[in-house]
N, C-alpha and C. Protein backbone atom coordinates (compact mmCIF):
# COMPACT_ATOMS: atom_id res chain seq x y z
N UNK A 1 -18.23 4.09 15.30
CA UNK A 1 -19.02 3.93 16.51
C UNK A 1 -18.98 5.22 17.32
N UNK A 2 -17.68 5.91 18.06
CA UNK A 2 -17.45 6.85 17.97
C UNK A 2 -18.18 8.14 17.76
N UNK A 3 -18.11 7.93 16.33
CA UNK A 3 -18.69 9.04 15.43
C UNK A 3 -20.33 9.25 15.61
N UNK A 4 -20.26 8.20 15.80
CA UNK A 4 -22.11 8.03 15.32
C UNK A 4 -23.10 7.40 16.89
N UNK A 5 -23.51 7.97 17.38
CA UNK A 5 -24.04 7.63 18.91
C UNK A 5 -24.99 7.01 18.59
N UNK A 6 -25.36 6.68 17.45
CA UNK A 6 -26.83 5.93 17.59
C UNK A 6 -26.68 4.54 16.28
N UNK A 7 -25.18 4.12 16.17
CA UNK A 7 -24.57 3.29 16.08
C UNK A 7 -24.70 2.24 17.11
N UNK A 8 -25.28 0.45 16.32
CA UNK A 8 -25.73 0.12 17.47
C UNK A 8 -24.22 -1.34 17.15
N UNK A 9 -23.80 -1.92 17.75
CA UNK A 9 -23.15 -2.86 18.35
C UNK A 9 -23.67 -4.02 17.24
N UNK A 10 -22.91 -4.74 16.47
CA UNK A 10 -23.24 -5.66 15.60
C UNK A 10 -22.17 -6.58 14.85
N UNK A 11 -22.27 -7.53 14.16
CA UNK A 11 -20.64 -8.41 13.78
C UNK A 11 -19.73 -7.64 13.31
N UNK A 12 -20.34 -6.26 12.78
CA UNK A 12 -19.19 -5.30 12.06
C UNK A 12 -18.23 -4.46 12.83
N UNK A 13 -19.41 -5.07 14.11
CA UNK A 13 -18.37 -3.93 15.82
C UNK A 13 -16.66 -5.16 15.56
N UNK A 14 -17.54 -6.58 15.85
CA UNK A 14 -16.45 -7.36 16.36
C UNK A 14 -15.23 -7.80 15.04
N UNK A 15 -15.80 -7.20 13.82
CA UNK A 15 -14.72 -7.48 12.94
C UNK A 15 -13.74 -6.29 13.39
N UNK A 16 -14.01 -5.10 13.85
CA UNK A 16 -13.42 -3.85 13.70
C UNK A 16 -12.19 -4.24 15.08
N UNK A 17 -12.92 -4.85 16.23
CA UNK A 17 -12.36 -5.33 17.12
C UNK A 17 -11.10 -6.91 16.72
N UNK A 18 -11.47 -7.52 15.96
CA UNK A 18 -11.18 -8.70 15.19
C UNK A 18 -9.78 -8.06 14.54
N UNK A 19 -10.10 -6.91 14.26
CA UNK A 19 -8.61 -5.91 13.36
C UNK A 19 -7.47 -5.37 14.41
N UNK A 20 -8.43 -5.14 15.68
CA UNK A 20 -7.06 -4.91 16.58
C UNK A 20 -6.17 -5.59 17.55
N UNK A 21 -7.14 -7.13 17.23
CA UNK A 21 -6.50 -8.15 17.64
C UNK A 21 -5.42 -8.93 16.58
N UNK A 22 -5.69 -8.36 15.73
CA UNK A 22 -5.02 -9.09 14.59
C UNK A 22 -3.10 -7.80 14.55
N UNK A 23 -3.88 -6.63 15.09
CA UNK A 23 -2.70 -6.00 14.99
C UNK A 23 -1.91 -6.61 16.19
N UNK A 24 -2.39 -6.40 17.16
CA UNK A 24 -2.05 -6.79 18.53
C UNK A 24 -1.12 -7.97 18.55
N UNK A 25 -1.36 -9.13 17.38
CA UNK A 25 -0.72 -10.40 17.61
C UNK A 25 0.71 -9.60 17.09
N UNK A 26 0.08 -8.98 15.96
CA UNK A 26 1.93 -8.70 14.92
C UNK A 26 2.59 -7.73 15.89
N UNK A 27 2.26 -6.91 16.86
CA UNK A 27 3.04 -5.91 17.65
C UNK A 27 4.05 -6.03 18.42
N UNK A 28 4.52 -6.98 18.47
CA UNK A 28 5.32 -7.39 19.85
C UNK A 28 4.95 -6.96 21.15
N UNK A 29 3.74 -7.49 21.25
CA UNK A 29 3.53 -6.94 22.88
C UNK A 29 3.04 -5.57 23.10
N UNK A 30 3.57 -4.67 22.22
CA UNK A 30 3.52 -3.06 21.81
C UNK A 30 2.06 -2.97 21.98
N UNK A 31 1.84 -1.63 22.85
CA UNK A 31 -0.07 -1.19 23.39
C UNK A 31 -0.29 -0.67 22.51
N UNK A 32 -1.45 -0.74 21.20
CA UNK A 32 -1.39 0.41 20.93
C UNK A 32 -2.00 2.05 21.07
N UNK A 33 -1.25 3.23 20.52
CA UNK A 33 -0.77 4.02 20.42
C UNK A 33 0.03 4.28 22.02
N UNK A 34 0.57 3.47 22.14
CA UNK A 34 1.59 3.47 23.37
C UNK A 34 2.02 4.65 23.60
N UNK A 35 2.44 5.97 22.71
CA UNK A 35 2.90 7.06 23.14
C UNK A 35 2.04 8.16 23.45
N UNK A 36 0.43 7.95 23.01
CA UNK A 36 -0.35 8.88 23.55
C UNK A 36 -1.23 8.61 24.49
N UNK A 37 -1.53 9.71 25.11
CA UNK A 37 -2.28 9.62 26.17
C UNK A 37 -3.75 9.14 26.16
N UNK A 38 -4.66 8.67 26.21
CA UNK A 38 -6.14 7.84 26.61
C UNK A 38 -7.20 8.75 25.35
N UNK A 39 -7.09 10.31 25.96
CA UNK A 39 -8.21 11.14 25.32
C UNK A 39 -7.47 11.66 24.26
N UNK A 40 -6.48 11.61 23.77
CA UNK A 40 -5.87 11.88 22.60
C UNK A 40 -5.68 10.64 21.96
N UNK A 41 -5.89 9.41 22.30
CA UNK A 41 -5.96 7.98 21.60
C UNK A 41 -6.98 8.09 20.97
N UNK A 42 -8.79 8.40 21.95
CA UNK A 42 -9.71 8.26 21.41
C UNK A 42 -10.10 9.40 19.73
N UNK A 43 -9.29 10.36 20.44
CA UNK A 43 -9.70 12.18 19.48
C UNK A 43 -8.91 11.33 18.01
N UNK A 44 -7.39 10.48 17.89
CA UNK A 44 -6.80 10.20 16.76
C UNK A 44 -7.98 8.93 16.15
N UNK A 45 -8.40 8.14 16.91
CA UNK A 45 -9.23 7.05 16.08
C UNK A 45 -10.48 7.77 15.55
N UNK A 46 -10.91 8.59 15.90
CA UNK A 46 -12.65 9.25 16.07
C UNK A 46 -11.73 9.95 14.70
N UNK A 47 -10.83 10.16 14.55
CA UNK A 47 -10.49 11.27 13.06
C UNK A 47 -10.02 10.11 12.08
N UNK A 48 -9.81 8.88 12.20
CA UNK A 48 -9.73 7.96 11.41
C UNK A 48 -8.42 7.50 11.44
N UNK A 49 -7.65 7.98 12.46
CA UNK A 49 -6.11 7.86 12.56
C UNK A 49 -5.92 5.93 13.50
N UNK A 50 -5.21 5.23 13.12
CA UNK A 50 -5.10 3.76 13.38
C UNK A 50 -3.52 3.97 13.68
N UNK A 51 -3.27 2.86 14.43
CA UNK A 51 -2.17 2.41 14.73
C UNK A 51 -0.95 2.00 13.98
N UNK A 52 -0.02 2.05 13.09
CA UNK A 52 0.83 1.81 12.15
C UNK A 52 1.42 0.44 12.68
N UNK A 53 1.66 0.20 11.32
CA UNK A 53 2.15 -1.80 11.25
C UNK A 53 3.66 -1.65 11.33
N UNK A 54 3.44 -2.90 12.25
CA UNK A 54 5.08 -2.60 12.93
C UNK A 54 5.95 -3.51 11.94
N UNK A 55 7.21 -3.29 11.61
CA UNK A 55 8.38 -3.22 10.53
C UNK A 55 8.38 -4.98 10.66
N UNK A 56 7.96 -5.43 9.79
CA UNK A 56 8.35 -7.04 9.38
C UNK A 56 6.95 -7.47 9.07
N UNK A 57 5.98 -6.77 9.33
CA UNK A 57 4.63 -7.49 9.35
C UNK A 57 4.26 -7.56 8.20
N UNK A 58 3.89 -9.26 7.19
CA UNK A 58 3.54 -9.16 5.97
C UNK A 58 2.75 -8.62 5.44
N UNK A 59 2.57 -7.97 4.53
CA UNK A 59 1.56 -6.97 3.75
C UNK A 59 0.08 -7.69 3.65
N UNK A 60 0.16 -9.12 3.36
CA UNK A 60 -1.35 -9.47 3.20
C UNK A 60 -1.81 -9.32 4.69
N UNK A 61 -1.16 -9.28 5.82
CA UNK A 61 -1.47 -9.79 6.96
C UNK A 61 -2.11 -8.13 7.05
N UNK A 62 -1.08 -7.00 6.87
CA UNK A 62 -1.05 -5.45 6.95
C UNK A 62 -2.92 -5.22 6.76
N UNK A 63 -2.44 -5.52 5.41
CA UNK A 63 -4.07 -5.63 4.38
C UNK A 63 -5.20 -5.86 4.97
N UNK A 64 -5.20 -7.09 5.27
CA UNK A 64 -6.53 -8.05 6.10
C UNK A 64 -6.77 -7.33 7.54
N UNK A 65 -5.73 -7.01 8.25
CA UNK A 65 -6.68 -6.11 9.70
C UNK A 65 -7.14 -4.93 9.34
N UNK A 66 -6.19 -3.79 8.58
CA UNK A 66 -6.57 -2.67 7.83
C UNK A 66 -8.33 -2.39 7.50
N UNK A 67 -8.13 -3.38 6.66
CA UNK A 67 -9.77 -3.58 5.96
C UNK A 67 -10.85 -4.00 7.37
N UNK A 68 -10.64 -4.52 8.39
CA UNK A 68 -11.21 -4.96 9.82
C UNK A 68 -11.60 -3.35 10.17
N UNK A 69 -10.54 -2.59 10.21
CA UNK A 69 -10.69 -1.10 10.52
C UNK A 69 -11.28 -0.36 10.29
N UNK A 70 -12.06 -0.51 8.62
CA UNK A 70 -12.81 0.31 7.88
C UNK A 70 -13.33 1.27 8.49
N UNK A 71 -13.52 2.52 8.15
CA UNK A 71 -14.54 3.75 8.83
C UNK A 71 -15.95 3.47 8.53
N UNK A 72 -16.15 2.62 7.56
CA UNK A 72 -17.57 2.41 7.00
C UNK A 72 -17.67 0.74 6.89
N UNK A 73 -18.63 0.36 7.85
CA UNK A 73 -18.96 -0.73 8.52
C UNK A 73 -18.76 -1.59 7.86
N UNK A 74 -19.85 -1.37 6.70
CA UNK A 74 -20.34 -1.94 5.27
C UNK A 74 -19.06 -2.43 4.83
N UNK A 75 -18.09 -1.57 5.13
CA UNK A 75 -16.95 -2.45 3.62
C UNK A 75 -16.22 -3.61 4.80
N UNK A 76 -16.16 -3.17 5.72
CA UNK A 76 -15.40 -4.38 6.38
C UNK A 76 -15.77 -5.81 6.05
N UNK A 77 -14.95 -6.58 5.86
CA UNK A 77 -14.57 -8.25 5.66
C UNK A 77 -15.95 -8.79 6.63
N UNK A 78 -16.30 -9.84 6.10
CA UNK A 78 -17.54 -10.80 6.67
C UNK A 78 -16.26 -11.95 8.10
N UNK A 79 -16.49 -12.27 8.91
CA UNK A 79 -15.46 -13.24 9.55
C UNK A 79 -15.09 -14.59 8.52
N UNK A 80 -16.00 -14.77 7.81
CA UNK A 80 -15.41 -15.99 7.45
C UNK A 80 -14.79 -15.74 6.46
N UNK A 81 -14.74 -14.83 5.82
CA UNK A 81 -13.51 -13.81 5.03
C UNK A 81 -12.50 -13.96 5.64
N UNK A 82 -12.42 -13.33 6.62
CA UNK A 82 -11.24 -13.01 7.48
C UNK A 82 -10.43 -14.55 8.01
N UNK A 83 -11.38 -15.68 7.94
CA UNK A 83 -10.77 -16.95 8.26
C UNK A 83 -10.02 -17.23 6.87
N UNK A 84 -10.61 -17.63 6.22
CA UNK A 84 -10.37 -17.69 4.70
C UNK A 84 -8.81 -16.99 4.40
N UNK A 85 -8.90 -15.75 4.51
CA UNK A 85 -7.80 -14.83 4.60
C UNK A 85 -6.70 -15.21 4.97
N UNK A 86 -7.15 -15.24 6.45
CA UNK A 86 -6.11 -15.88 7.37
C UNK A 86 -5.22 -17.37 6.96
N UNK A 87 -5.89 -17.96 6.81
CA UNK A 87 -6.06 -19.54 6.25
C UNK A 87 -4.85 -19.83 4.92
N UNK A 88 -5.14 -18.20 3.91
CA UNK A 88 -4.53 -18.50 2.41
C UNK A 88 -3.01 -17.84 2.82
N UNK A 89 -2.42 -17.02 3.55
CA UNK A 89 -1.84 -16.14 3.89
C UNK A 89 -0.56 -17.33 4.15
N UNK A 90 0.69 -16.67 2.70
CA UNK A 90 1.51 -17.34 2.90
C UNK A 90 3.06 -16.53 3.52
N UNK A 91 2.97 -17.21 5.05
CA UNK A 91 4.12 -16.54 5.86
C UNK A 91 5.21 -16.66 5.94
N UNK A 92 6.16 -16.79 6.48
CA UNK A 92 7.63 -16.90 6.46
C UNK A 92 7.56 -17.86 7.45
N UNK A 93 8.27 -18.85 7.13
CA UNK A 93 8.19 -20.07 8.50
C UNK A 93 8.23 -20.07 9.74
N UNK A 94 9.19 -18.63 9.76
CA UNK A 94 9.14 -18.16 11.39
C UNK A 94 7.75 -18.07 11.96
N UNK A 95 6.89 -17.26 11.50
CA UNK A 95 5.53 -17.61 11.30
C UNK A 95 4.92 -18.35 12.01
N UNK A 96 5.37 -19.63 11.41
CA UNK A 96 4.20 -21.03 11.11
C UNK A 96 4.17 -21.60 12.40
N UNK A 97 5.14 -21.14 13.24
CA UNK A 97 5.56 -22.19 14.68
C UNK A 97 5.57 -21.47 15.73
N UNK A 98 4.76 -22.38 17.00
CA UNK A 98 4.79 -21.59 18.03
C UNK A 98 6.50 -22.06 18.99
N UNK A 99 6.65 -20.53 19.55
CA UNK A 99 7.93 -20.88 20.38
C UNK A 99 7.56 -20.60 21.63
């Protein structure tokens, strides 16, 4: 989006958005890129640079926002993929329950 100014706003915006909510849940709270500053946040995503998965987070889970992220619209997951995904994704019980 970024990259491309005449990039228009479409389900592939909100999967991409859909990916940093998905990181957001696994973060503990953690902003991300919490250690850089605003215009050096935007300069690392605009170069394709993403937020790193924080230490315990299951790999299919890693996988499935990753792919939300895509640089190229086209390959990103359809949502009901991403439900589906979500849905098959087998977690650690800690997981399964809200506290």
């Amino acid at each position: 989006i970024l990259k491309d100014q005449k990039y228009l706003y479409d389900k592939k915006s909100d999967v991409y958005s859909t990916g940093v909510v998905l990181w957001e849940i696994s973060s503990d709270g953690r902003a991300p890129f919490n250690q850089v500053d605003s215009l050096n946040q935007v300069l690392r995503i605009i170069q394709g640079s993403r937020e790193e998965p924080v230490t315990g987070t299951p790999t299919q889970y890693i996988n499935l926002y990753s792919k939300c992220w895509d640089d190229e619209p086209n390959n990103r997951p359809l949502m009901m993929q991403i439900v589906q995904q979500l849905n098959s994704l087998e977690l650690d019980p800690k997981y399964n329950s809200i506290n």
